[in-house]
N, C-alpha and C. Protein backbone atom coordinates (compact mmCIF):
# COMPACT_ATOMS: atom_id res chain seq x y z
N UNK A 1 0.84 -1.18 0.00
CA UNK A 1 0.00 0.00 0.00
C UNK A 1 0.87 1.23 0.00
N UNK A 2 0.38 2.62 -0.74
CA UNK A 2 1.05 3.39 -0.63
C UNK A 2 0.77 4.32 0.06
N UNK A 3 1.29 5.11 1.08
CA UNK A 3 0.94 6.38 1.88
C UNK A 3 0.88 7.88 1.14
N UNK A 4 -0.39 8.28 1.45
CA UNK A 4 -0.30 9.65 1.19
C UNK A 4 0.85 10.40 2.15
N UNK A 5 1.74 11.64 1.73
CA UNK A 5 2.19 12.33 2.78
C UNK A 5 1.13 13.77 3.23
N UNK A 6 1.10 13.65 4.28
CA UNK A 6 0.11 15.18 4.33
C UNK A 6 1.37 16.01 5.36
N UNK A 7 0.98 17.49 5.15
CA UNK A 7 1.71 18.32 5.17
C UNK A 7 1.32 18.90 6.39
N UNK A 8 1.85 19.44 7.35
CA UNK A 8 1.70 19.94 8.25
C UNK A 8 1.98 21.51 8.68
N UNK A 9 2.35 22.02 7.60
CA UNK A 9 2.98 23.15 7.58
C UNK A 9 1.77 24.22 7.14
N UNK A 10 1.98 25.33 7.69
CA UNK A 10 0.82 26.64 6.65
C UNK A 10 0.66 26.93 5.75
N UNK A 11 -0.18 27.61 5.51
CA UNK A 11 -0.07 28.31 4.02
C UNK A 11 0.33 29.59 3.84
N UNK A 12 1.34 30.03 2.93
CA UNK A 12 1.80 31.37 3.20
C UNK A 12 0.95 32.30 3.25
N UNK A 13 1.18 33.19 3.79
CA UNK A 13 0.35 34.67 4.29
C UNK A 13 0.11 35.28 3.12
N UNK A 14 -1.07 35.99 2.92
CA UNK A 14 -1.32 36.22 1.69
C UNK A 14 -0.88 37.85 2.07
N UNK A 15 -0.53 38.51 1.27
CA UNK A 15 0.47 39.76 1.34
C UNK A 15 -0.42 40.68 0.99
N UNK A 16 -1.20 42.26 2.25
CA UNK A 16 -1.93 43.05 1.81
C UNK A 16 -1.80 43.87 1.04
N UNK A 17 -2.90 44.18 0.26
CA UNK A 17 -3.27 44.79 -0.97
C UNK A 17 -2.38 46.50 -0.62
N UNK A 18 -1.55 47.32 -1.73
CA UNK A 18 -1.21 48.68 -1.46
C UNK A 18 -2.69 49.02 -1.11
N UNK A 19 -3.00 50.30 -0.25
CA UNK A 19 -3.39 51.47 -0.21
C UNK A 19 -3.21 52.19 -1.05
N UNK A 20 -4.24 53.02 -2.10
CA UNK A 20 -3.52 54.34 -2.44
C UNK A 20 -4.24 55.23 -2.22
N UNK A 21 -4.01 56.22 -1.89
CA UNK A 21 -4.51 57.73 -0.67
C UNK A 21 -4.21 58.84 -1.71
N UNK A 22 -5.57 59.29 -2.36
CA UNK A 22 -6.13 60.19 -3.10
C UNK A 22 -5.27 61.54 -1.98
N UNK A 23 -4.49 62.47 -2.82
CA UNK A 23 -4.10 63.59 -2.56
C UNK A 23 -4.72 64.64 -1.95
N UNK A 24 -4.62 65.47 -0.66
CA UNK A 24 -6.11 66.12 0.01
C UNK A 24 -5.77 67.47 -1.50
N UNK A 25 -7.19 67.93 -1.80
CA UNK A 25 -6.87 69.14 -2.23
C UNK A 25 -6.41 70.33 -2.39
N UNK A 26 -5.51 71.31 -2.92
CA UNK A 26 -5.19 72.17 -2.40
C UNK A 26 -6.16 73.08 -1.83
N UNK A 27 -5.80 73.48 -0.78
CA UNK A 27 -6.37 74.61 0.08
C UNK A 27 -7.25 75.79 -0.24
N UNK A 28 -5.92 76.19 -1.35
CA UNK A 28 -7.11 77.33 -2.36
C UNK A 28 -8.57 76.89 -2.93
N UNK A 29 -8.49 76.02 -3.31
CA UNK A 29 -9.33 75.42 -4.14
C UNK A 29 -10.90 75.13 -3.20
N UNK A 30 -10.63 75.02 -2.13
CA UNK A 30 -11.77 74.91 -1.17
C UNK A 30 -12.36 76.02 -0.99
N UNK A 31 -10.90 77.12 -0.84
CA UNK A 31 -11.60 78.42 -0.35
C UNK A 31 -12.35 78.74 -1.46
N UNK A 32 -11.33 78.64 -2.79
CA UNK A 32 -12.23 79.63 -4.41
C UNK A 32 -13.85 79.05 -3.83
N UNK A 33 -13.84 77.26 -3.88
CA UNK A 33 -15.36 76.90 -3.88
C UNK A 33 -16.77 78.02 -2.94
N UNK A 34 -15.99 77.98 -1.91
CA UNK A 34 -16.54 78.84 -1.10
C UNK A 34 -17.14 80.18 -1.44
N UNK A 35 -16.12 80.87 -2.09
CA UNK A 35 -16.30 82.31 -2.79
C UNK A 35 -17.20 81.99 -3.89
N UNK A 36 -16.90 80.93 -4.80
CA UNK A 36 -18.19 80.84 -5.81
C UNK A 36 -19.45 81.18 -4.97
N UNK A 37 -19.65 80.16 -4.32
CA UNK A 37 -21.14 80.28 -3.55
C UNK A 37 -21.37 81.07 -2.97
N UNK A 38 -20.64 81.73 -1.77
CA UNK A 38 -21.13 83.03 -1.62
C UNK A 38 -21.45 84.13 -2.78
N UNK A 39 -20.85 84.06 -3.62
CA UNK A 39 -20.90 84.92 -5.22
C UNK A 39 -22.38 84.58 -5.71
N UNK A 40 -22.51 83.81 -5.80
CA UNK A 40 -23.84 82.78 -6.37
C UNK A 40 -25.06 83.04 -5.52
N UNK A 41 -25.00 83.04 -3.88
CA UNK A 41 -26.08 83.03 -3.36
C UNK A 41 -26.49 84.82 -3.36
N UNK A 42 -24.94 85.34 -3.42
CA UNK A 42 -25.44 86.91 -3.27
C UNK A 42 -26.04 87.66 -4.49
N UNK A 43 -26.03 86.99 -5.57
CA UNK A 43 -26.10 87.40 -6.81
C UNK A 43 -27.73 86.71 -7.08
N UNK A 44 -28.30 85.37 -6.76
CA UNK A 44 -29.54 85.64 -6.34
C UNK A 44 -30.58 86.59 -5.08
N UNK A 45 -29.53 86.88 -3.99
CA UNK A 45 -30.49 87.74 -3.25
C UNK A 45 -30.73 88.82 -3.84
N UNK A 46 -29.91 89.61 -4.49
CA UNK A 46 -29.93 90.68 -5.39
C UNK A 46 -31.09 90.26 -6.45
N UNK A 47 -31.29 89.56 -6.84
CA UNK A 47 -32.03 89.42 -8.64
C UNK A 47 -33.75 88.83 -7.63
N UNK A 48 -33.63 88.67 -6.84
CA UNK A 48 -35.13 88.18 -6.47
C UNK A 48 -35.51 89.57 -5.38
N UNK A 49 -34.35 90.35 -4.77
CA UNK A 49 -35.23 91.73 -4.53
C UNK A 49 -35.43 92.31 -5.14
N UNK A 50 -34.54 92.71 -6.57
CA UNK A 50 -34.62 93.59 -7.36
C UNK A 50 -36.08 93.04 -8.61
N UNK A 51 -36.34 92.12 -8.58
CA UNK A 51 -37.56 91.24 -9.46
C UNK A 51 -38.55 90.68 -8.88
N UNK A 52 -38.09 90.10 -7.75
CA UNK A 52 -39.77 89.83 -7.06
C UNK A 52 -40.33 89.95 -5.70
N UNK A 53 -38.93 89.66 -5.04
CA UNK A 53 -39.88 90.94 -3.38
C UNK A 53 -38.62 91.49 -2.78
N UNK A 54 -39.15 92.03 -1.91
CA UNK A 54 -38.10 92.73 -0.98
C UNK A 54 -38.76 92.69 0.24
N UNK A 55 -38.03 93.14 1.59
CA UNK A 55 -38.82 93.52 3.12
C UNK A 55 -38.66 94.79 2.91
N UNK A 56 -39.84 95.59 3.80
CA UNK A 56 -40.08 97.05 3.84
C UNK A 56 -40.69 97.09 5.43
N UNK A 57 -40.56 98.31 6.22
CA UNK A 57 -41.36 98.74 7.63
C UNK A 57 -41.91 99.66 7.15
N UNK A 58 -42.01 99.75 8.18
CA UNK A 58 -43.75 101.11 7.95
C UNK A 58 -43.66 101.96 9.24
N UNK A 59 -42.83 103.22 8.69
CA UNK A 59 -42.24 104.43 9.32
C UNK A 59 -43.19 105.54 10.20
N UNK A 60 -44.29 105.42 10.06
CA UNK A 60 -45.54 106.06 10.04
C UNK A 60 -46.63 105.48 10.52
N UNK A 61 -47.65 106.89 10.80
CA UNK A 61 -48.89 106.12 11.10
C UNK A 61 -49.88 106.16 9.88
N UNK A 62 -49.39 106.76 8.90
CA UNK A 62 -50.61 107.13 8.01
C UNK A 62 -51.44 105.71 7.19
N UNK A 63 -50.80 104.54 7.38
CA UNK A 63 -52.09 103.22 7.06
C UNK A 63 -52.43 102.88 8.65
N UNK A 64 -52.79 103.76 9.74
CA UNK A 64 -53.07 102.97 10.33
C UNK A 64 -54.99 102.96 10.36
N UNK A 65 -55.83 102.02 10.64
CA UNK A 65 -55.35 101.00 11.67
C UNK A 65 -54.75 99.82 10.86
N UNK A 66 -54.90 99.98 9.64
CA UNK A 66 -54.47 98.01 8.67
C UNK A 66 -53.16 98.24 8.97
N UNK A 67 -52.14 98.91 8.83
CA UNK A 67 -50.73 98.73 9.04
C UNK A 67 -50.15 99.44 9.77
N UNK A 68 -49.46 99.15 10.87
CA UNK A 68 -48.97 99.83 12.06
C UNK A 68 -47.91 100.18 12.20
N UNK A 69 -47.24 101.19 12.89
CA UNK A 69 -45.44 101.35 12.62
C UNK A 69 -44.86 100.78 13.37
N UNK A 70 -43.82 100.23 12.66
CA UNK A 70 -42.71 99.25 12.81
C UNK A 70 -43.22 97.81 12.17
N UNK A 71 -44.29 97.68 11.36
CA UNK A 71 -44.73 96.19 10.78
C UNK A 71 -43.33 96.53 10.09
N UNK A 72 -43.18 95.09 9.98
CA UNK A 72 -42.60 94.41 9.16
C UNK A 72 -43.04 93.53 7.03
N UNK A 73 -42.72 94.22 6.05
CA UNK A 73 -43.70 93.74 5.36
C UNK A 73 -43.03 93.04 4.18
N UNK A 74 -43.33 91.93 3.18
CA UNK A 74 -43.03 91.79 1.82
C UNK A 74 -43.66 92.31 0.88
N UNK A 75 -42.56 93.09 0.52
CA UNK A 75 -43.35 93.56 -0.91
C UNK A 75 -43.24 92.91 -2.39
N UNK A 76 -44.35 92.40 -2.75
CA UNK A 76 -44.06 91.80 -4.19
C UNK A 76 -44.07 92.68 -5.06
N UNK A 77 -42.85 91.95 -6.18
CA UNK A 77 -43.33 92.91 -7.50
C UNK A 77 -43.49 92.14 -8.80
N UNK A 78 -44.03 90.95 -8.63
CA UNK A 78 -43.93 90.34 -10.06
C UNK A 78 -45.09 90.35 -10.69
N UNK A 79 -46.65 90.55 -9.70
CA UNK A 79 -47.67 90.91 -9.99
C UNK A 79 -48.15 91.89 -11.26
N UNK A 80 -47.52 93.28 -10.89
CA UNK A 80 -47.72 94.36 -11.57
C UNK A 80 -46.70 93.95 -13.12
N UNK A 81 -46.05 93.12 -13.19
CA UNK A 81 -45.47 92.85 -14.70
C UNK A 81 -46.65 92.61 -15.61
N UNK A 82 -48.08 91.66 -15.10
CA UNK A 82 -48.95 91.10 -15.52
C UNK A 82 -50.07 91.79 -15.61
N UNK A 83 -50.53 92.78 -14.97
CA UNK A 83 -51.58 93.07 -14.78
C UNK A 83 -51.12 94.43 -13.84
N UNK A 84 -51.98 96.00 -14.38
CA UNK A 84 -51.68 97.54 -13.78
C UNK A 84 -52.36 96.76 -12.08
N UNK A 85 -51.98 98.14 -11.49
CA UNK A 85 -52.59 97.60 -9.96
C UNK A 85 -54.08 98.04 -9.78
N UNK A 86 -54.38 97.42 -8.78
CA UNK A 86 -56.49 97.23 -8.69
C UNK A 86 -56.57 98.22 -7.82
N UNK A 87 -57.92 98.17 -7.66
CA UNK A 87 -58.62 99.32 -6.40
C UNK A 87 -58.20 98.17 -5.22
N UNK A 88 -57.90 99.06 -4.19
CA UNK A 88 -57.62 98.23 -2.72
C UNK A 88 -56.35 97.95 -2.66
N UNK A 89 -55.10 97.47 -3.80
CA UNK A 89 -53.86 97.31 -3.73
C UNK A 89 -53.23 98.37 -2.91
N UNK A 90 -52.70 98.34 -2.04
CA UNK A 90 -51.54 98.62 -1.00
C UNK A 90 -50.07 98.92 -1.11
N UNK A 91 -49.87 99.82 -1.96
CA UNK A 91 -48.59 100.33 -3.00
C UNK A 91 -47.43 100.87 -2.39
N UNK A 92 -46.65 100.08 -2.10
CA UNK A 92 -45.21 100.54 -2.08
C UNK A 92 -44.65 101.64 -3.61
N UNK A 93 -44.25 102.83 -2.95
CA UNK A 93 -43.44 103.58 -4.65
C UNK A 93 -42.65 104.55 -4.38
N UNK A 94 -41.99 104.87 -4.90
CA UNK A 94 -40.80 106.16 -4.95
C UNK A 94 -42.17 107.41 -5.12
N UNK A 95 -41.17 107.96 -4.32
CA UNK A 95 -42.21 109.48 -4.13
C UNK A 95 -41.84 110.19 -5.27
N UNK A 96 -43.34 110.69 -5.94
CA UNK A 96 -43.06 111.18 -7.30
C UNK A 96 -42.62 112.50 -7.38
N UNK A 97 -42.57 113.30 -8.44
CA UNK A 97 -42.02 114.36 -8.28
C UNK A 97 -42.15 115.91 -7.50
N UNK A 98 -43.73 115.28 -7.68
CA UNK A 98 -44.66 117.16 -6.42
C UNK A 98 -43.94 117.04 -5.45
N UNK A 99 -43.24 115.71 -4.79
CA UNK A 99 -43.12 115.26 -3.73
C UNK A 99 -41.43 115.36 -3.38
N UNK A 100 -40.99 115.05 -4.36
CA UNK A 100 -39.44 114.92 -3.94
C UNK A 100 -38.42 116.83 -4.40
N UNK A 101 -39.99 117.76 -5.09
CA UNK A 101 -39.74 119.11 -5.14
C UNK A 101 -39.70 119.25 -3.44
N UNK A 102 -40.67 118.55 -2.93
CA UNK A 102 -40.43 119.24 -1.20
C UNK A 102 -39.58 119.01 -0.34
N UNK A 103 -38.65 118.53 -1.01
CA UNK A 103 -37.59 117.74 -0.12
C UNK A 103 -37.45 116.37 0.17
N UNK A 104 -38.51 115.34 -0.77
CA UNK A 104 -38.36 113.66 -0.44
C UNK A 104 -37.25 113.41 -1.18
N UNK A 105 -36.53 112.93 -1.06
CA UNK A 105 -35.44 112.09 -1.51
C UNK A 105 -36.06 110.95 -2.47
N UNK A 106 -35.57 110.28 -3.43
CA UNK A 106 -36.14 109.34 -4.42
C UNK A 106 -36.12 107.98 -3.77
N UNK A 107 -35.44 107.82 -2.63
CA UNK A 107 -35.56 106.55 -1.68
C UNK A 107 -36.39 106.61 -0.25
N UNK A 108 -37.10 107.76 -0.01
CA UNK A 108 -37.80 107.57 0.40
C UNK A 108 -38.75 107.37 0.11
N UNK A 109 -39.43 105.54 0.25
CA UNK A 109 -40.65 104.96 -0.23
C UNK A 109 -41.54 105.24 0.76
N UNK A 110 -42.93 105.95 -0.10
CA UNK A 110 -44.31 105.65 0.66
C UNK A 110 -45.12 104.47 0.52
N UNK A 111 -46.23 104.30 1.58
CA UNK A 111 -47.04 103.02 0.97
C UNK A 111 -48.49 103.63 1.22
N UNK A 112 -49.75 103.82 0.40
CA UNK A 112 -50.56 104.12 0.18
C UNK A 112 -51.65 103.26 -0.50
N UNK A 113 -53.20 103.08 -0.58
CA UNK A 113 -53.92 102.33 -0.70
C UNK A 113 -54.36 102.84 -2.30
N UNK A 114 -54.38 102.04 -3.50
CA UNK A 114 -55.52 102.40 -4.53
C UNK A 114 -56.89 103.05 -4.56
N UNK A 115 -56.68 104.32 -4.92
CA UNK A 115 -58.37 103.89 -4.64
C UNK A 115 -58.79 104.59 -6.43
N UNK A 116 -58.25 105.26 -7.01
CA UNK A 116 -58.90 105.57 -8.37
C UNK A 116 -57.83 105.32 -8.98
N UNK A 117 -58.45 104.31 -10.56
CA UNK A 117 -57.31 103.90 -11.40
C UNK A 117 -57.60 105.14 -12.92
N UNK A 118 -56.78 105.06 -13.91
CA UNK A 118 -56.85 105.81 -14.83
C UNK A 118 -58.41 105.80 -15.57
N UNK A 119 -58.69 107.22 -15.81
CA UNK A 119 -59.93 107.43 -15.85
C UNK A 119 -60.89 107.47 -14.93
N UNK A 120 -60.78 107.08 -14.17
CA UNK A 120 -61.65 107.62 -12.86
C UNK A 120 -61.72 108.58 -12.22
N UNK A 121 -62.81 109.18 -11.92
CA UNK A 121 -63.15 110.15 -11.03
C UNK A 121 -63.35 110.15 -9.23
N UNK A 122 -62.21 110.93 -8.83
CA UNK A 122 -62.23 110.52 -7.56
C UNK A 122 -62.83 111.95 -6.51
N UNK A 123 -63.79 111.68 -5.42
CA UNK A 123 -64.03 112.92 -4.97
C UNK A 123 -64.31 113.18 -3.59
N UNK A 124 -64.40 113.70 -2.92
CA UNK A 124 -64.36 113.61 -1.07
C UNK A 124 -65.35 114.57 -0.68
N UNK A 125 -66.38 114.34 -0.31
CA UNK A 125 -67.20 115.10 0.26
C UNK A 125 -68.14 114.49 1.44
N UNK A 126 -68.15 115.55 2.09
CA UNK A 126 -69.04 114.82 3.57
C UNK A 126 -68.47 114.15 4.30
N UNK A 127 -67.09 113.82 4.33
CA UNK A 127 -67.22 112.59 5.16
C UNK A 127 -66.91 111.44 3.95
N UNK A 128 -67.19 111.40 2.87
CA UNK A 128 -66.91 110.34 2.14
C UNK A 128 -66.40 110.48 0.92
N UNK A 129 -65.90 109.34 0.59
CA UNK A 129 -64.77 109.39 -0.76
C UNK A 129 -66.15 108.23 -1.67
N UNK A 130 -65.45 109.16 -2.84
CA UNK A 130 -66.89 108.77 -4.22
C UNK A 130 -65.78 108.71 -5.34
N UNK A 131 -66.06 107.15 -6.10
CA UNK A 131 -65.41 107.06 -7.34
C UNK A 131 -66.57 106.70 -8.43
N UNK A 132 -65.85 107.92 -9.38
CA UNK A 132 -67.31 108.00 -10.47
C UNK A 132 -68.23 108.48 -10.00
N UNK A 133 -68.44 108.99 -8.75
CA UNK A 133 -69.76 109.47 -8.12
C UNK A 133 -70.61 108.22 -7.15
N UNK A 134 -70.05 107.14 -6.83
CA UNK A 134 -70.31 106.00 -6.27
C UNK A 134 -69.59 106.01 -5.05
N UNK A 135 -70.20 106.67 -3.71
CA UNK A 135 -69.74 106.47 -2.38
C UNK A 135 -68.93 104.56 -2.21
N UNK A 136 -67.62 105.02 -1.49
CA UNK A 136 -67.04 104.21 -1.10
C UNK A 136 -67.60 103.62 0.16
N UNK A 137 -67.51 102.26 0.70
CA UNK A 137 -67.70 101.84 1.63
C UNK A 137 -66.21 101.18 2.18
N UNK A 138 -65.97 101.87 3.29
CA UNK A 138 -63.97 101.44 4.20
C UNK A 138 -64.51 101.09 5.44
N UNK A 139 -64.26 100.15 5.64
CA UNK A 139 -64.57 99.61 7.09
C UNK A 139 -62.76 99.39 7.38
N UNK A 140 -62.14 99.65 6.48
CA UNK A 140 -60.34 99.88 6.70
C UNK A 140 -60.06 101.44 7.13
N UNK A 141 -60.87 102.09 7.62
CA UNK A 141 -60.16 103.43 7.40
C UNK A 141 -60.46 103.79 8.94
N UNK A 142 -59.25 104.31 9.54
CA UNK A 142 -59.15 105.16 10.49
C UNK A 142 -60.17 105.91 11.01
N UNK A 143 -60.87 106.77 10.19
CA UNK A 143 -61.95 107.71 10.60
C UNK A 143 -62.22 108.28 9.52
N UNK A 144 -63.45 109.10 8.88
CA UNK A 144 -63.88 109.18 7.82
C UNK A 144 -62.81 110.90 7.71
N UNK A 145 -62.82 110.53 6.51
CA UNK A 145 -61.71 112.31 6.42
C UNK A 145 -62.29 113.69 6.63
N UNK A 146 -61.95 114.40 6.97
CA UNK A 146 -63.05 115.58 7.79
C UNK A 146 -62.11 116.63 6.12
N UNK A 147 -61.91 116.59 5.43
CA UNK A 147 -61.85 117.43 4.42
C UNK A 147 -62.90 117.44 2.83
N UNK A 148 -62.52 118.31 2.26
CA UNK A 148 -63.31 118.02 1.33
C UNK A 148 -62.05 117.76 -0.69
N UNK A 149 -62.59 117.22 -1.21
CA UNK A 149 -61.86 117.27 -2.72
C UNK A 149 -62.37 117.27 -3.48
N UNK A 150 -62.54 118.39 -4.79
CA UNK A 150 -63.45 118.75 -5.52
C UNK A 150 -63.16 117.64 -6.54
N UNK A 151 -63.94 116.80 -7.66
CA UNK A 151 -63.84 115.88 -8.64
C UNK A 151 -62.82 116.25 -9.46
N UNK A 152 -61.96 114.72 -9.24
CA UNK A 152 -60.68 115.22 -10.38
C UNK A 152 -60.65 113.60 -10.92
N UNK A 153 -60.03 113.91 -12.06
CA UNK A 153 -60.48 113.02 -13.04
C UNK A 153 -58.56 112.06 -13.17
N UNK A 154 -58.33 110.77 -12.63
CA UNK A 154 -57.31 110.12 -13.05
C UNK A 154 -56.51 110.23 -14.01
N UNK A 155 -55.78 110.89 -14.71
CA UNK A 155 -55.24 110.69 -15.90
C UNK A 155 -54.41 109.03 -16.28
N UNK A 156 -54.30 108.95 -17.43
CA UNK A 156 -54.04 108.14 -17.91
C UNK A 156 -52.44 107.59 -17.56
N UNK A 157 -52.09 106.16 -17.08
CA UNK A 157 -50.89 105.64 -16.47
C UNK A 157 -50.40 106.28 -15.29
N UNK A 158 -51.38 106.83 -14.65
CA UNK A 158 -51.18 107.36 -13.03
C UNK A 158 -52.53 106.42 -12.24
N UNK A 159 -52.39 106.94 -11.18
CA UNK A 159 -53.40 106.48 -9.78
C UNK A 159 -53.72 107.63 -9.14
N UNK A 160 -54.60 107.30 -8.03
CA UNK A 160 -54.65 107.93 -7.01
C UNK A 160 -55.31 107.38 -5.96
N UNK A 161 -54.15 107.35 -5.03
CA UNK A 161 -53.66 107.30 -3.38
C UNK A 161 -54.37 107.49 -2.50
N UNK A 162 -54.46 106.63 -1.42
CA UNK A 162 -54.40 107.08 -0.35
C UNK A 162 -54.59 106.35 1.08
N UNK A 163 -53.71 107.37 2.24
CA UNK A 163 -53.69 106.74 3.41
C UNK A 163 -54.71 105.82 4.09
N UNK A 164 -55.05 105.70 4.89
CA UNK A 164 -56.38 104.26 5.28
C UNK A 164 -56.30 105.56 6.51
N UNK A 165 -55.57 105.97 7.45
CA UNK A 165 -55.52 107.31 8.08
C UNK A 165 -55.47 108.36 7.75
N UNK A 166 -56.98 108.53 7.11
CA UNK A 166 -57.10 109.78 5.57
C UNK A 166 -56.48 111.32 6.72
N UNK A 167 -56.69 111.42 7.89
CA UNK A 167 -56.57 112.40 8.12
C UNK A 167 -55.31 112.58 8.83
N UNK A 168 -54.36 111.75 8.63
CA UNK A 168 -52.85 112.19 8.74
C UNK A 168 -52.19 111.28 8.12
N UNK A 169 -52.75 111.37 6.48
CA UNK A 169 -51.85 110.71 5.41
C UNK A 169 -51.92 112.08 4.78
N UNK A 170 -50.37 111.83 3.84
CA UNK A 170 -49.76 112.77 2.99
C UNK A 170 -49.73 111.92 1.67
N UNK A 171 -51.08 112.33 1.15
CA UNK A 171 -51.43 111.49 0.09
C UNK A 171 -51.91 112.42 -1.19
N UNK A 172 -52.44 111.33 -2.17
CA UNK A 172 -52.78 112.14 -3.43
C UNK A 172 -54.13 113.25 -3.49
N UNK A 173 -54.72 113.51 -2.61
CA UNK A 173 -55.53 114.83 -1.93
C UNK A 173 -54.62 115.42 -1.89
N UNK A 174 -53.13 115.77 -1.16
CA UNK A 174 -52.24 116.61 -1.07
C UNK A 174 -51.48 116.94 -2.35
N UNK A 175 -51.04 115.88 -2.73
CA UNK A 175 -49.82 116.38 -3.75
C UNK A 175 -50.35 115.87 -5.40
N UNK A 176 -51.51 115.06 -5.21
CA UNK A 176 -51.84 115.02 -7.06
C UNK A 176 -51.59 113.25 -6.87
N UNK A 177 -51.37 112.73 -8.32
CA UNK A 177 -51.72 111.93 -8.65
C UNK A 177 -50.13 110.89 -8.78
N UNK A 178 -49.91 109.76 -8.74
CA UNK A 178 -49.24 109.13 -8.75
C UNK A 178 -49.03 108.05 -9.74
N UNK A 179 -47.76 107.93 -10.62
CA UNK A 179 -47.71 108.05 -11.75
C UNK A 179 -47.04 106.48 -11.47
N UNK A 180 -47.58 105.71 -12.45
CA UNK A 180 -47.24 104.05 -12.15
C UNK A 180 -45.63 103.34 -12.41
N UNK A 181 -45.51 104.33 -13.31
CA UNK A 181 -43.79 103.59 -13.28
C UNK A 181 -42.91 103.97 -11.43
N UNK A 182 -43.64 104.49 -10.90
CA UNK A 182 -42.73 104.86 -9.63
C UNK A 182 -43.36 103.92 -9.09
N UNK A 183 -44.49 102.84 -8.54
CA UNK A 183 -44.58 102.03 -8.03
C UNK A 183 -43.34 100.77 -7.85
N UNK A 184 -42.89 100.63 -6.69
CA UNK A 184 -42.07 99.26 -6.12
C UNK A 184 -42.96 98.41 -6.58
N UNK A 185 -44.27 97.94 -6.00
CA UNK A 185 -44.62 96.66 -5.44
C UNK A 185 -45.92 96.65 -4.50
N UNK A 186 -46.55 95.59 -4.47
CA UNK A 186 -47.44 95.72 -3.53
C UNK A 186 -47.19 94.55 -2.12
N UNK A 187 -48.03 95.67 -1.08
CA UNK A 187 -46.91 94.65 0.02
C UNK A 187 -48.85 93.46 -0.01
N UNK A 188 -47.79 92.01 0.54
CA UNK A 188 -48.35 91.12 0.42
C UNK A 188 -48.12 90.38 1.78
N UNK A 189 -47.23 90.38 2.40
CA UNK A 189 -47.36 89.56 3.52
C UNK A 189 -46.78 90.89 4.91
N UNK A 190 -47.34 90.38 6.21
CA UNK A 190 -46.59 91.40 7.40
C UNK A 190 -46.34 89.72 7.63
N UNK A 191 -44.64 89.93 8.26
CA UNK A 191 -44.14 88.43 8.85
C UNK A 191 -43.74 88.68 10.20
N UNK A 192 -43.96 90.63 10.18
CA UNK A 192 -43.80 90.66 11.73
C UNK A 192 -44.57 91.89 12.70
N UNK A 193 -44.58 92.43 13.65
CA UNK A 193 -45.07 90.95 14.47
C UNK A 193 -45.14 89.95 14.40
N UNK A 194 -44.96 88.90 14.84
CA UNK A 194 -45.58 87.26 14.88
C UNK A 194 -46.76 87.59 14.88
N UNK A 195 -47.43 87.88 16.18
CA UNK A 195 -48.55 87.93 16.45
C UNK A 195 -49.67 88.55 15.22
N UNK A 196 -49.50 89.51 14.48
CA UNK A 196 -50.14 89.84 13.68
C UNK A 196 -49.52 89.29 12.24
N UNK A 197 -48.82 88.47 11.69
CA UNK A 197 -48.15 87.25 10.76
C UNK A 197 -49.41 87.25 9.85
N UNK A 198 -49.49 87.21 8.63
CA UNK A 198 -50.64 86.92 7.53
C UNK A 198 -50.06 87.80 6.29
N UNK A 199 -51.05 87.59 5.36
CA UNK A 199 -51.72 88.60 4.28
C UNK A 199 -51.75 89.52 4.70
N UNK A 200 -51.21 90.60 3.90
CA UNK A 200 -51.97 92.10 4.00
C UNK A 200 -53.13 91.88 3.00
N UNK A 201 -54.52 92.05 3.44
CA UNK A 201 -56.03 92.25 2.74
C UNK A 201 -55.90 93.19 2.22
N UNK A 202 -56.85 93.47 0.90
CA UNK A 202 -56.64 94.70 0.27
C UNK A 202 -57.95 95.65 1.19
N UNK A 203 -59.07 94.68 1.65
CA UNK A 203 -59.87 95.81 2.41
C UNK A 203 -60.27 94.74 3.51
């Protein structure tokens, strides 16, 4: 008979695989990344205030009681690309020119309520504001305006204004009519207060 021999010995060690260790990046190269994005995110905050909203406060009492000073507000502007602004819209705009003859500066923005669009007749008597000769009904307004405004007729690609606190707003009763390319925006949300947080309503 013949014998198997069996072996008693190991099996050689199997020898580990190299490592190879990807180079860390240079340094710069993290920072440039960095600067892109800050570049990038600042270059959209810019193009979405300058195109579709911005924050604005409210310096004044003249919208009160709907808007109070120190709200906090967004103003949209992508609306008015589509469509002129309505009766009741709530208008952020560069103070037009009657206005910046008195000393307004072109950055100081007012915010004022629609109330007559081009072609309309707007008029104040008694106690009440009449468009076309059709008494208004404001359950938004401060107190009814104790002045009077003889019928004046909207001209064409203007408005006319005014405070919701007819009787200590510096509005288009005072200085005339307000001409639509100076409109910002209409404000659309108060985010502050908390407590008062929503829509701005147009009435």
């Amino acid at each position: 008979m013949t014998s198997e021999k069996t072996s008693t010995s190991e099996p050689p060690a199997e020898l580990p695989l190299p490592v190879t260790v990807a180079p860390a990046p240079p340094r710069w190269r993290a920072w440039w990344e960095n600067v892109q994005i800050l570049i990038i995110a600042l270059i959209l905050a810019l193009l979405i205030r300058v195109f579709v909203a911005e924050p604005r406060y409210i310096p004044s009492d003249s919208m009160l009681p709907t808007l109070q000073i120190g709200d906090r507000l967004v103003v949209e502007k992508l609306s008015y690309r589509f469509h002129p602004p309505e009766f009741g819209d709530i208008v952020v705009f560069d103070p037009p020119h009657q206005l910046q003859v008195q000393g307004y500066t072109k950055d100081q923005a007012f915010i004022k309520r629609i109330i007559g669009q081009p072609g309309q007749t707007v008029q104040v008597k008694n106690g009440t504001v009449y468009v076309d000769q059709q008494p208004l009904q404001e359950p938004y307004i401060a107190a009814p305006p104790n002045y009077t405004l003889p019928p004046v007729t909207v001209p064409n690609g203007e408005f006319f204004v005014m405070g919701d606190n007819r009787n200590n707003s510096n509005d288009s009763h005072v200085w005339g009519f307000l001409p639509q390319q100076n409109i910002i925006g209409r404000a659309w949300l108060r985010f502050y207060p908390f407590k008062r947080l929503g829509l701005v309503a147009k009435s």
